[in-house]
C-alpha atoms as a PDB file:
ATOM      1  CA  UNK A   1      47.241-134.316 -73.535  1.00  0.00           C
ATOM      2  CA  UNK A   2      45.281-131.758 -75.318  1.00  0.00           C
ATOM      3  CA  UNK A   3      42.018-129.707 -74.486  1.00  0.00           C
ATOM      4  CA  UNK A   4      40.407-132.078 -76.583  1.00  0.00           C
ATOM      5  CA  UNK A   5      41.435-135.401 -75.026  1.00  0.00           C
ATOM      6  CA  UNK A   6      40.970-133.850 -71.581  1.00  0.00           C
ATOM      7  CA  UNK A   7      37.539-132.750 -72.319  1.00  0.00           C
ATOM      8  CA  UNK A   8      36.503-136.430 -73.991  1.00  0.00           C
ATOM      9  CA  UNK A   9      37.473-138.314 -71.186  1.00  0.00           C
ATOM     10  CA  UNK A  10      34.110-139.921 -69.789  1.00  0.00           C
ATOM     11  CA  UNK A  11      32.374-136.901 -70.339  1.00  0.00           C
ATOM     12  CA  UNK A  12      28.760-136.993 -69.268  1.00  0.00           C
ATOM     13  CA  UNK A  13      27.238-135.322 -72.374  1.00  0.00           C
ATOM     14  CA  UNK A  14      24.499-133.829 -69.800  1.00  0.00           C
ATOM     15  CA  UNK A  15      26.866-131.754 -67.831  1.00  0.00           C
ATOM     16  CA  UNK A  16      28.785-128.564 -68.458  1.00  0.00           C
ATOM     17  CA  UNK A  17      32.856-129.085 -68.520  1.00  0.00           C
ATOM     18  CA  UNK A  18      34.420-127.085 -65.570  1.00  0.00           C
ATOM     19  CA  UNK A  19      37.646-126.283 -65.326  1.00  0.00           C
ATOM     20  CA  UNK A  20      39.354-125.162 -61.630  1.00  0.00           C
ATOM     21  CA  UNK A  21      42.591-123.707 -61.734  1.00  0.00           C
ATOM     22  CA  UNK A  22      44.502-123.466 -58.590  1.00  0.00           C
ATOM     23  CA  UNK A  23      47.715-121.087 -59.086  1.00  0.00           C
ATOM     24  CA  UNK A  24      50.102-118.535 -57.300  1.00  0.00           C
ATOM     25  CA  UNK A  25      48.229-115.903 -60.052  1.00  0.00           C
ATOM     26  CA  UNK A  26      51.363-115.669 -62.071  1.00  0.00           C
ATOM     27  CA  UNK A  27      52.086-117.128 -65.175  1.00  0.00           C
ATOM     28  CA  UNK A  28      56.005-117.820 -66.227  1.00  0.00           C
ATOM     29  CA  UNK A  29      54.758-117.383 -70.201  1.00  0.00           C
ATOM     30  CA  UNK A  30      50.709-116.105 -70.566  1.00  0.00           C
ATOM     31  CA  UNK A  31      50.864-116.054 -74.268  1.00  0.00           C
ATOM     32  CA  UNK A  32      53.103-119.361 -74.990  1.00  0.00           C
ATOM     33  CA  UNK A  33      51.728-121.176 -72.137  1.00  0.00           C
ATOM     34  CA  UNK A  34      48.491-120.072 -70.962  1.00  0.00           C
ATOM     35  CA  UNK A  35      46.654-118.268 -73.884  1.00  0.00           C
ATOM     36  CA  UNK A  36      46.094-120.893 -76.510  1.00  0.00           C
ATOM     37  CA  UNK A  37      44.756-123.456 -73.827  1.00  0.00           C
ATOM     38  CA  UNK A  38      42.722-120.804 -72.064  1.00  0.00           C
ATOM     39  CA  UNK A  39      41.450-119.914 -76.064  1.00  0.00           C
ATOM     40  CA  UNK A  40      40.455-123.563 -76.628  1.00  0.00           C
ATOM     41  CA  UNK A  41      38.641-124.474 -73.385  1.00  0.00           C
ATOM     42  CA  UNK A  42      36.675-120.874 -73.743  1.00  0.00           C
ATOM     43  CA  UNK A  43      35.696-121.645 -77.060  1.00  0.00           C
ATOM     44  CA  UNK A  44      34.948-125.601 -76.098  1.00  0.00           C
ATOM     45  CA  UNK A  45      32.332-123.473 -73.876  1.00  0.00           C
ATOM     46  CA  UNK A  46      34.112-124.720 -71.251  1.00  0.00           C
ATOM     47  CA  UNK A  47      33.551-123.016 -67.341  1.00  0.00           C
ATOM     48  CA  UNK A  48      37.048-121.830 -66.080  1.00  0.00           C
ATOM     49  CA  UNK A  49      37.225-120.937 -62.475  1.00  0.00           C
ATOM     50  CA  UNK A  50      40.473-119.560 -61.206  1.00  0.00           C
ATOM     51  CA  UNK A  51      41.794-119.717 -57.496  1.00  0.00           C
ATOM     52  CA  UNK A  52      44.565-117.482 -56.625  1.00  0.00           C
ATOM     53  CA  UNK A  53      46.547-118.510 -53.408  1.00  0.00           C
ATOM     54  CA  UNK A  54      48.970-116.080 -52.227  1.00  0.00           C
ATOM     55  CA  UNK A  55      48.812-112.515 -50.903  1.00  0.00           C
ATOM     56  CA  UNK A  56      50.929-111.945 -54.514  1.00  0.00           C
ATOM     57  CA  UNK A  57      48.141-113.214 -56.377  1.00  0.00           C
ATOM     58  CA  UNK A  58      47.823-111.138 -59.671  1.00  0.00           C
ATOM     59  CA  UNK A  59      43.923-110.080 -59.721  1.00  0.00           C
ATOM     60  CA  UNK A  60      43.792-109.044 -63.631  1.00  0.00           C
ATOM     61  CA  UNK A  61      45.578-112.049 -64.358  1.00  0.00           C
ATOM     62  CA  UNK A  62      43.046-114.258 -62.799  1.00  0.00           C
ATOM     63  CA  UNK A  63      40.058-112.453 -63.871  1.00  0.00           C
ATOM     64  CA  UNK A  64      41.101-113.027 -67.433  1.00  0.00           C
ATOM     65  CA  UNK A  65      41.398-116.809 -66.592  1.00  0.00           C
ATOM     66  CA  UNK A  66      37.881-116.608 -65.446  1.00  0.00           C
ATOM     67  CA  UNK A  67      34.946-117.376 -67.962  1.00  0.00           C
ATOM     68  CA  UNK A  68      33.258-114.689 -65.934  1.00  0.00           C
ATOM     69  CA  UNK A  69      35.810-112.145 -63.967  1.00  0.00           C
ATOM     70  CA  UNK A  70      33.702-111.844 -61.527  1.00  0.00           C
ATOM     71  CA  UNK A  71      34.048-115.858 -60.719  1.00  0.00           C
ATOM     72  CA  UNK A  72      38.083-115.500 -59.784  1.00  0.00           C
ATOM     73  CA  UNK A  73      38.588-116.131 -56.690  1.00  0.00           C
ATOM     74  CA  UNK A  74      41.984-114.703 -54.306  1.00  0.00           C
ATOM     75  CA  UNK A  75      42.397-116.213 -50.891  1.00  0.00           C
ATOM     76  CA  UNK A  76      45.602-114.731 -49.175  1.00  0.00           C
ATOM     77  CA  UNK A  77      46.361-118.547 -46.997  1.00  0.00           C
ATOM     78  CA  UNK A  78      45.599-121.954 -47.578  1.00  0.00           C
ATOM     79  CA  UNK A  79      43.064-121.841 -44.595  1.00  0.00           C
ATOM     80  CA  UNK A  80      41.038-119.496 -46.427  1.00  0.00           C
ATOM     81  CA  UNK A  81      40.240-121.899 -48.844  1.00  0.00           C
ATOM     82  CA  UNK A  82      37.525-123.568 -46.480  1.00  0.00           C
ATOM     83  CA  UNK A  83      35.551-119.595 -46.572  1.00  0.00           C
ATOM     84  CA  UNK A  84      36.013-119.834 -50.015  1.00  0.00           C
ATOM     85  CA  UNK A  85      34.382-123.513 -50.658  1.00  0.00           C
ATOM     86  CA  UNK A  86      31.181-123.008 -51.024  1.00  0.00           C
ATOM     87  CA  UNK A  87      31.036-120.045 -53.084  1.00  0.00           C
ATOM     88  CA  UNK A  88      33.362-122.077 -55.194  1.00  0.00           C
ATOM     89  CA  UNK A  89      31.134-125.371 -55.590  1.00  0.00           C
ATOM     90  CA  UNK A  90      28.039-122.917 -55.952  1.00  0.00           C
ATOM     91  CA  UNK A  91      30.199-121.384 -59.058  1.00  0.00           C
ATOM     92  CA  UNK A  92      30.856-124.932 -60.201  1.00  0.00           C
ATOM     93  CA  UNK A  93      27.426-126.451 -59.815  1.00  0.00           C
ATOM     94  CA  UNK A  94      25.616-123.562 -61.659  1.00  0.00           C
ATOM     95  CA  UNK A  95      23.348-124.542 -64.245  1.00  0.00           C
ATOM     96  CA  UNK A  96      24.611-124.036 -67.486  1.00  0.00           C
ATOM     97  CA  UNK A  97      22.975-123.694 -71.173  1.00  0.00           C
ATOM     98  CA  UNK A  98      23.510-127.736 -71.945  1.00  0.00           C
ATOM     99  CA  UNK A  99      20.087-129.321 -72.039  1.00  0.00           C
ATOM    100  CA  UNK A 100      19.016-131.395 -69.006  1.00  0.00           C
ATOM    101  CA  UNK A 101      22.245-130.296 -67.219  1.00  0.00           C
ATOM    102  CA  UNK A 102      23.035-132.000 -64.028  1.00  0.00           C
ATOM    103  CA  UNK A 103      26.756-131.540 -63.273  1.00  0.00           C
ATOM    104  CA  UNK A 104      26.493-131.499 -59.843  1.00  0.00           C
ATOM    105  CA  UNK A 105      22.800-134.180 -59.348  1.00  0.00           C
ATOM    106  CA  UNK A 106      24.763-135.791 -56.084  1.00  0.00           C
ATOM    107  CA  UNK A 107      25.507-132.707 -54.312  1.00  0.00           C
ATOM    108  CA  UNK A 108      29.071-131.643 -52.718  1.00  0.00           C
ATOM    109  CA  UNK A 109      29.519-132.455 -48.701  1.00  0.00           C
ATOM    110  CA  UNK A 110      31.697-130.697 -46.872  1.00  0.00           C
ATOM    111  CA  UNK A 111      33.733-131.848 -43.589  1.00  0.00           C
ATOM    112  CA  UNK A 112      30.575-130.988 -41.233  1.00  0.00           C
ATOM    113  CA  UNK A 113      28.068-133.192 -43.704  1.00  0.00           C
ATOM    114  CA  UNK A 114      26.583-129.817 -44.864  1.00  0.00           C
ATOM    115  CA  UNK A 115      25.594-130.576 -48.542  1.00  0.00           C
ATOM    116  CA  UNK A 116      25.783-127.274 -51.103  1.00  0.00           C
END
């Protein structure tokens, strides 16, 4: 599938695309592989938001996944995912510059009820 078809499935034209990327933080082939897809959804003004899992995670490569570097996020274990949640589906839920945006109108629960 490309970016495009991706992006055009039931898309709510009221909320902002995000995009999370869970990965190891490195890439077998960044330019081949990674760049032109990374190009399109940027350009598509598309919200990428990179996890890195591992204690190997490469930092630089996941800040340039990010729309904003400062939004990639490195957790060492799976466990510290669940620190990492909220921040995470804060990041997600921002409001973005689409008109009467409401990507995230229901709320996210998490395993204690808590909505963010």
């Amino acid at each position: 599938m490309s970016v495009t078809e991706v992006l055009s499935l039931d898309n709510r034209p009221e909320a902002s695309d995000v995009v999370i990327v869970v990965t190891d933080g490195h890439t077998n082939n960044w330019n081949r592989d990674v760049l032109p897809v990374l190009t399109a959804l940027k350009t598509a003004g598309t919200t990428i938001l990179p996890v890195g899992l591992t204690n190997s995670v490469n930092g630089a490569e996941m800040r340039q996944l990010a729309t904003n570097p400062a939004d990639a996020i490195l957790v060492f274990e799976v466990a510290d995912l669940a620190t990492e949640a909220p921040r995470l589906a804060n990041l997600a839920c921002l409001p973005r510059t689409v008109p009467g945006n409401r990507s995230c109108q229901n709320g996210i629960q998490n395993e204690n009820g808590r909505v963010f």
